[in-house]
N, C-alpha and C. Protein backbone atom coordinates (compact mmCIF):
# COMPACT_ATOMS: atom_id res chain seq x y z
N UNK A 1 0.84 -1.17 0.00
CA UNK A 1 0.00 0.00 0.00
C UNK A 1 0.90 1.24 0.00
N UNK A 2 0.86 1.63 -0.68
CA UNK A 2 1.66 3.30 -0.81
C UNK A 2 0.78 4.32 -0.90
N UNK A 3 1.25 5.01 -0.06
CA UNK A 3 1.08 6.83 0.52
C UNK A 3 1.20 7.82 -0.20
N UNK A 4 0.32 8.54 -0.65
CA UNK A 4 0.73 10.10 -1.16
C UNK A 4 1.14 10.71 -0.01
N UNK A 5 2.10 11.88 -0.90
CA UNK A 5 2.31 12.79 0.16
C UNK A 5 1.60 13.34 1.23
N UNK A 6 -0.08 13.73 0.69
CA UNK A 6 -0.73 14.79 1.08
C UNK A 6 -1.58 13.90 1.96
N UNK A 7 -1.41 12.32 1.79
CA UNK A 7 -1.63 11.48 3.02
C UNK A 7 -0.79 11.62 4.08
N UNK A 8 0.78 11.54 3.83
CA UNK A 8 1.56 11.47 5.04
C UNK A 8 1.49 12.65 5.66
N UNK A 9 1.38 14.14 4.98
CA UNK A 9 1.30 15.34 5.48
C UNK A 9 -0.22 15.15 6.64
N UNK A 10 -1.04 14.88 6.12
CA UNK A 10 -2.58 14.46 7.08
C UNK A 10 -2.09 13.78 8.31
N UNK A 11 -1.16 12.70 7.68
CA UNK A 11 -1.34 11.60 9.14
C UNK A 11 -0.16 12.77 10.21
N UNK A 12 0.87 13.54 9.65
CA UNK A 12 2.01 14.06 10.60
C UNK A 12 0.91 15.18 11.14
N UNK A 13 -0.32 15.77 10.75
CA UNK A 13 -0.88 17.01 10.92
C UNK A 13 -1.55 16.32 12.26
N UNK A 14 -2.24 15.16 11.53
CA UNK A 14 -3.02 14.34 13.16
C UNK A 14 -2.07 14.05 14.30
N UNK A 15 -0.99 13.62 14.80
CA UNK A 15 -0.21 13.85 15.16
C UNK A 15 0.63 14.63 15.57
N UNK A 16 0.35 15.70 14.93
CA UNK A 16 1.22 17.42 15.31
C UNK A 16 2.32 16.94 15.39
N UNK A 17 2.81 16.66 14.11
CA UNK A 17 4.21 16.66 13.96
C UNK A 17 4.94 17.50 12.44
N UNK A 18 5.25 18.21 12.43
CA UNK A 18 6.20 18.73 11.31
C UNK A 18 6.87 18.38 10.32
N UNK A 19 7.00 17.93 8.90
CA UNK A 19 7.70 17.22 8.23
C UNK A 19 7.84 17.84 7.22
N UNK A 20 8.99 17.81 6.37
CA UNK A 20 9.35 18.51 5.00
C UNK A 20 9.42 17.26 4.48
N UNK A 21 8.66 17.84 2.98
CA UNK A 21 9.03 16.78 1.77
C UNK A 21 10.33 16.25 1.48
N UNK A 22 11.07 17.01 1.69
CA UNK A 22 12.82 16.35 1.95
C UNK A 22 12.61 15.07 2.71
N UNK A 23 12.07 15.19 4.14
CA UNK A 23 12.23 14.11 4.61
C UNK A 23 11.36 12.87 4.83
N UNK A 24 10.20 13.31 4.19
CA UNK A 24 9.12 12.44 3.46
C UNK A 24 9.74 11.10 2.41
N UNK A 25 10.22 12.32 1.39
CA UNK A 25 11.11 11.50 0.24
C UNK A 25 12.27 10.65 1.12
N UNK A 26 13.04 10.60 1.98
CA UNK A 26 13.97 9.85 2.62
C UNK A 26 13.39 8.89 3.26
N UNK A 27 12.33 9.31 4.19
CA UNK A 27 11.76 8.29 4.62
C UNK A 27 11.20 7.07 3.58
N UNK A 28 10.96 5.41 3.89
CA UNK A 28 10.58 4.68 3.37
C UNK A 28 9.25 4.30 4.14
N UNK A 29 8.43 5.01 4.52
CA UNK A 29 6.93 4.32 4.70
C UNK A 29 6.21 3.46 4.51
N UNK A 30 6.62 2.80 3.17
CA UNK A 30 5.74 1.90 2.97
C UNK A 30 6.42 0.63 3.20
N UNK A 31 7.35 1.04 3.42
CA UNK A 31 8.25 -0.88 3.99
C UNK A 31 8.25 -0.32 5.30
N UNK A 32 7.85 -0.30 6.09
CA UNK A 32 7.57 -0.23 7.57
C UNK A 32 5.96 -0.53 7.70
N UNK A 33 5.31 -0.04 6.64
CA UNK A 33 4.26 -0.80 6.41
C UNK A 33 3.54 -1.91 6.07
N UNK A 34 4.31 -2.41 5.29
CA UNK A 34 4.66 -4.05 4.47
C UNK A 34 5.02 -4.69 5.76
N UNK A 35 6.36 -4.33 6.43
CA UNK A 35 6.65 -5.35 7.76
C UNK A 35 6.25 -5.19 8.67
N UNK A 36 4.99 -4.08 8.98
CA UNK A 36 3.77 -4.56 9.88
C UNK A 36 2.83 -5.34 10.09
N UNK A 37 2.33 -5.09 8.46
CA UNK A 37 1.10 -6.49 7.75
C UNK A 37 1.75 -7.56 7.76
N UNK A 38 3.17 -7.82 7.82
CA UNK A 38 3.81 -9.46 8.05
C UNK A 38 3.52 -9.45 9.37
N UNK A 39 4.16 -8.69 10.08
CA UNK A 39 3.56 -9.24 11.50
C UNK A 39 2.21 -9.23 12.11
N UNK A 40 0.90 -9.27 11.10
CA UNK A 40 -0.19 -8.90 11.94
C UNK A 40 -0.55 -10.36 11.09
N UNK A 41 0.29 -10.92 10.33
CA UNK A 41 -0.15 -12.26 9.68
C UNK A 41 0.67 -13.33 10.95
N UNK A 42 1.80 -13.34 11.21
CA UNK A 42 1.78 -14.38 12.36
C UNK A 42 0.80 -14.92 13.19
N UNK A 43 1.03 -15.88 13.39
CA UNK A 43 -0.17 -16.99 13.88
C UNK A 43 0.38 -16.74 15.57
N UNK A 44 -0.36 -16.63 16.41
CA UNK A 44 -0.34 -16.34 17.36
C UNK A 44 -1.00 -16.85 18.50
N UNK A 45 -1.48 -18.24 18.07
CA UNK A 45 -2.40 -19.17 18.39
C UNK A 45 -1.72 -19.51 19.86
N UNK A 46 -2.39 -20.06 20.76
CA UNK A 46 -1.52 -20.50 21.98
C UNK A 46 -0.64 -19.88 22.61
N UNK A 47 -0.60 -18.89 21.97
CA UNK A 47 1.01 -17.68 22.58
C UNK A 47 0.22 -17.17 23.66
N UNK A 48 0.73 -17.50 25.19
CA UNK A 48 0.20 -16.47 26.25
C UNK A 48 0.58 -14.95 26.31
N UNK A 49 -0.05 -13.78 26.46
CA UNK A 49 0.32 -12.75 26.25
C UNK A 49 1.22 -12.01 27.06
N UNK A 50 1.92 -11.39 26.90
CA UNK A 50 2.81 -10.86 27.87
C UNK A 50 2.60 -9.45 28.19
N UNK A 51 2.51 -9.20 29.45
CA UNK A 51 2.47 -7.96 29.73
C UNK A 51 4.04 -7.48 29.78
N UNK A 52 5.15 -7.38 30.20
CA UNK A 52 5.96 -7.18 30.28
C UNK A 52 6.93 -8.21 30.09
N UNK A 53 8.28 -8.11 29.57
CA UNK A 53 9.60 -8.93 28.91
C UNK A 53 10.07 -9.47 29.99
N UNK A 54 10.16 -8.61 31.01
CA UNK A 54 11.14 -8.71 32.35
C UNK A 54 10.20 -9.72 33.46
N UNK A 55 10.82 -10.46 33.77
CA UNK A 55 10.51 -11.45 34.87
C UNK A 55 10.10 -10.11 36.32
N UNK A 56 10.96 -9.54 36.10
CA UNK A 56 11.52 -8.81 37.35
C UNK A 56 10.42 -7.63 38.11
N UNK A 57 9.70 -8.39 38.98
CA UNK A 57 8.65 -7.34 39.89
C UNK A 57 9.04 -6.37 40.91
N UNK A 58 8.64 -5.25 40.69
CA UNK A 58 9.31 -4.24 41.64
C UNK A 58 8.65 -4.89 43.10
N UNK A 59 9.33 -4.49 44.18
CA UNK A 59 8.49 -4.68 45.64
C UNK A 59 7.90 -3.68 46.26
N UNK A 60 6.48 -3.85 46.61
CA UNK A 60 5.50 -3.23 46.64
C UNK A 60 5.47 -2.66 48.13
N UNK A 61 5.13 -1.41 48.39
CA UNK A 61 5.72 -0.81 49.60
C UNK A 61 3.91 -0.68 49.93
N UNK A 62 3.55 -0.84 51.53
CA UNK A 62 2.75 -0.24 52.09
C UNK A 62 2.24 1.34 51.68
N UNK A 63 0.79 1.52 51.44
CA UNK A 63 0.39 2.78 51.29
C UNK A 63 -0.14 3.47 52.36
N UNK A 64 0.81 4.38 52.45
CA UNK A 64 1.12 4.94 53.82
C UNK A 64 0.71 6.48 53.87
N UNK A 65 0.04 6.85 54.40
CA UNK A 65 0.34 8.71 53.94
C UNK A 65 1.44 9.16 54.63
N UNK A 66 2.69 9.78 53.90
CA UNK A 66 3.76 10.09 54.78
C UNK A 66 4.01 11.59 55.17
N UNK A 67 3.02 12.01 53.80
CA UNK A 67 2.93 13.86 54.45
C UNK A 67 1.70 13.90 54.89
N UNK A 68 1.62 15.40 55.36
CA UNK A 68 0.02 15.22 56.19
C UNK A 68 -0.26 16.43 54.69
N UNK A 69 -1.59 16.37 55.21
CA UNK A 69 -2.47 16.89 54.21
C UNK A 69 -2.00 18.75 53.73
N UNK A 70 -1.74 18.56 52.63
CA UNK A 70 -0.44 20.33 52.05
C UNK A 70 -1.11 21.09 51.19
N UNK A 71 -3.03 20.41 50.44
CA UNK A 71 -3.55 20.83 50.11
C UNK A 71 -3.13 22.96 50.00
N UNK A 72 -3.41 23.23 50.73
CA UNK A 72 -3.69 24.69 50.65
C UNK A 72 -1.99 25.22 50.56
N UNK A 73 -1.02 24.37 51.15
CA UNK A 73 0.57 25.41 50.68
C UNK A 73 0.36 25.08 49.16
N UNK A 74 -0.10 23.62 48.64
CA UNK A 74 -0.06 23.24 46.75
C UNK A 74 -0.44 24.52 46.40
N UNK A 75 -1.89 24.55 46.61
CA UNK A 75 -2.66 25.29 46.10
C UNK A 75 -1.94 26.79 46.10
N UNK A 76 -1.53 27.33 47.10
CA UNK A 76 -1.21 29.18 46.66
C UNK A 76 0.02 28.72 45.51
N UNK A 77 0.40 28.04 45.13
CA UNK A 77 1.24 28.14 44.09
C UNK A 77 0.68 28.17 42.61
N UNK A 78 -0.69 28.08 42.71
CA UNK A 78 -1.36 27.63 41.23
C UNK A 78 -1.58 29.02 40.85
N UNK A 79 -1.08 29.43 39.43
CA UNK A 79 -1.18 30.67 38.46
C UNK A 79 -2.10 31.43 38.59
N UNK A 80 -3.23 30.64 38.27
CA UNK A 80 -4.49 30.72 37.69
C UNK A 80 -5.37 30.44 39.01
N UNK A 81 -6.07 31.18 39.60
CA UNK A 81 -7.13 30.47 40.63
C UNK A 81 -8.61 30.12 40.53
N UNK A 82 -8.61 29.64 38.90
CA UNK A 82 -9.92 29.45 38.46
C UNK A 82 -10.50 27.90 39.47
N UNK A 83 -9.40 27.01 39.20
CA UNK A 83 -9.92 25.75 39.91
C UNK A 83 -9.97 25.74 41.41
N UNK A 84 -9.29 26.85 41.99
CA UNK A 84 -8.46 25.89 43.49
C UNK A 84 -9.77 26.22 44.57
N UNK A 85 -10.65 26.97 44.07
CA UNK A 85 -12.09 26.26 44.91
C UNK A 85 -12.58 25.12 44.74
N UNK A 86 -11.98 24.66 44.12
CA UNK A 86 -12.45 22.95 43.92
C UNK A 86 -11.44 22.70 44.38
N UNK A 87 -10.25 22.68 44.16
CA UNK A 87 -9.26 21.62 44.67
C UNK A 87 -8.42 21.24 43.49
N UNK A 88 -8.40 22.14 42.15
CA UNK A 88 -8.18 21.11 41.23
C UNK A 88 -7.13 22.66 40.47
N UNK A 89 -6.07 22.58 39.76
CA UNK A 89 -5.14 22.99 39.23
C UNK A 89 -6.09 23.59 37.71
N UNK A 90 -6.13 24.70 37.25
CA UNK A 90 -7.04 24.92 35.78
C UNK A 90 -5.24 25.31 34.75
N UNK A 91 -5.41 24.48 34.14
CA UNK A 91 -4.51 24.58 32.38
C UNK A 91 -4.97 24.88 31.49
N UNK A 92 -4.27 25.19 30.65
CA UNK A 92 -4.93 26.05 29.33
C UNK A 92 -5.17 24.95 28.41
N UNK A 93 -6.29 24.93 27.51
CA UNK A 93 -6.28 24.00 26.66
C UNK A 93 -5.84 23.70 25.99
N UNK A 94 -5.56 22.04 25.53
CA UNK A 94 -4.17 21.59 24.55
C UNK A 94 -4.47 21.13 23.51
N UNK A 95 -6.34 20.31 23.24
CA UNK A 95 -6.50 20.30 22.48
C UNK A 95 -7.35 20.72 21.33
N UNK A 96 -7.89 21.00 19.79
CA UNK A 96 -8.68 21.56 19.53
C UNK A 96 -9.95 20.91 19.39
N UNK A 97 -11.07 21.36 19.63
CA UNK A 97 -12.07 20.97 18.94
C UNK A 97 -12.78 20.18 17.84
């Protein structure tokens, strides 16, 4: 399956990412695409799934409260004091509509 440009420009726009046709043309897209569809053809029958590679479990510590409650020092630090009558930090919006 091969890509027009004004496809890859769409998919980097959904993404918010930046790309020049320079590096469009360098890039090879469609063989990263080809050796995806090989791997979505492996048979995968009986394979238990793995959540993680590593054997290795972190050790799990008691949940403890170790500070006491800092609510209100957090809070005078917030910019904006649209939220902190709720309790909650207000950010500017990141994404569009």
């Amino acid at each position: 399956m091969a890509f027009s440009k004004q496809q890859l420009h769409k998919f980097a726009d959904l993404i918010k990412i930046e790309i020049s046709d320079e590096k469009l043309e360098k890039m090879n897209i469609d063989s990263v695409v080809e050796w995806l569809n090989k791997l979505q053809q492996i048979d995968t029958t009986g394979v238990t799934p793995m959540l993680n590679p590593s054997e290795h479990k972190l050790p799990l510590r008691e949940d403890v409260v170790t500070e006491p409650n800092m609510r209100n020092e957090i809070m005078a630090n917030v910019p904006d004091n649209a939220g902190v009558s709720r309790g909650y930090f207000a950010v500017p919006k990141v994404m569009d509509e």
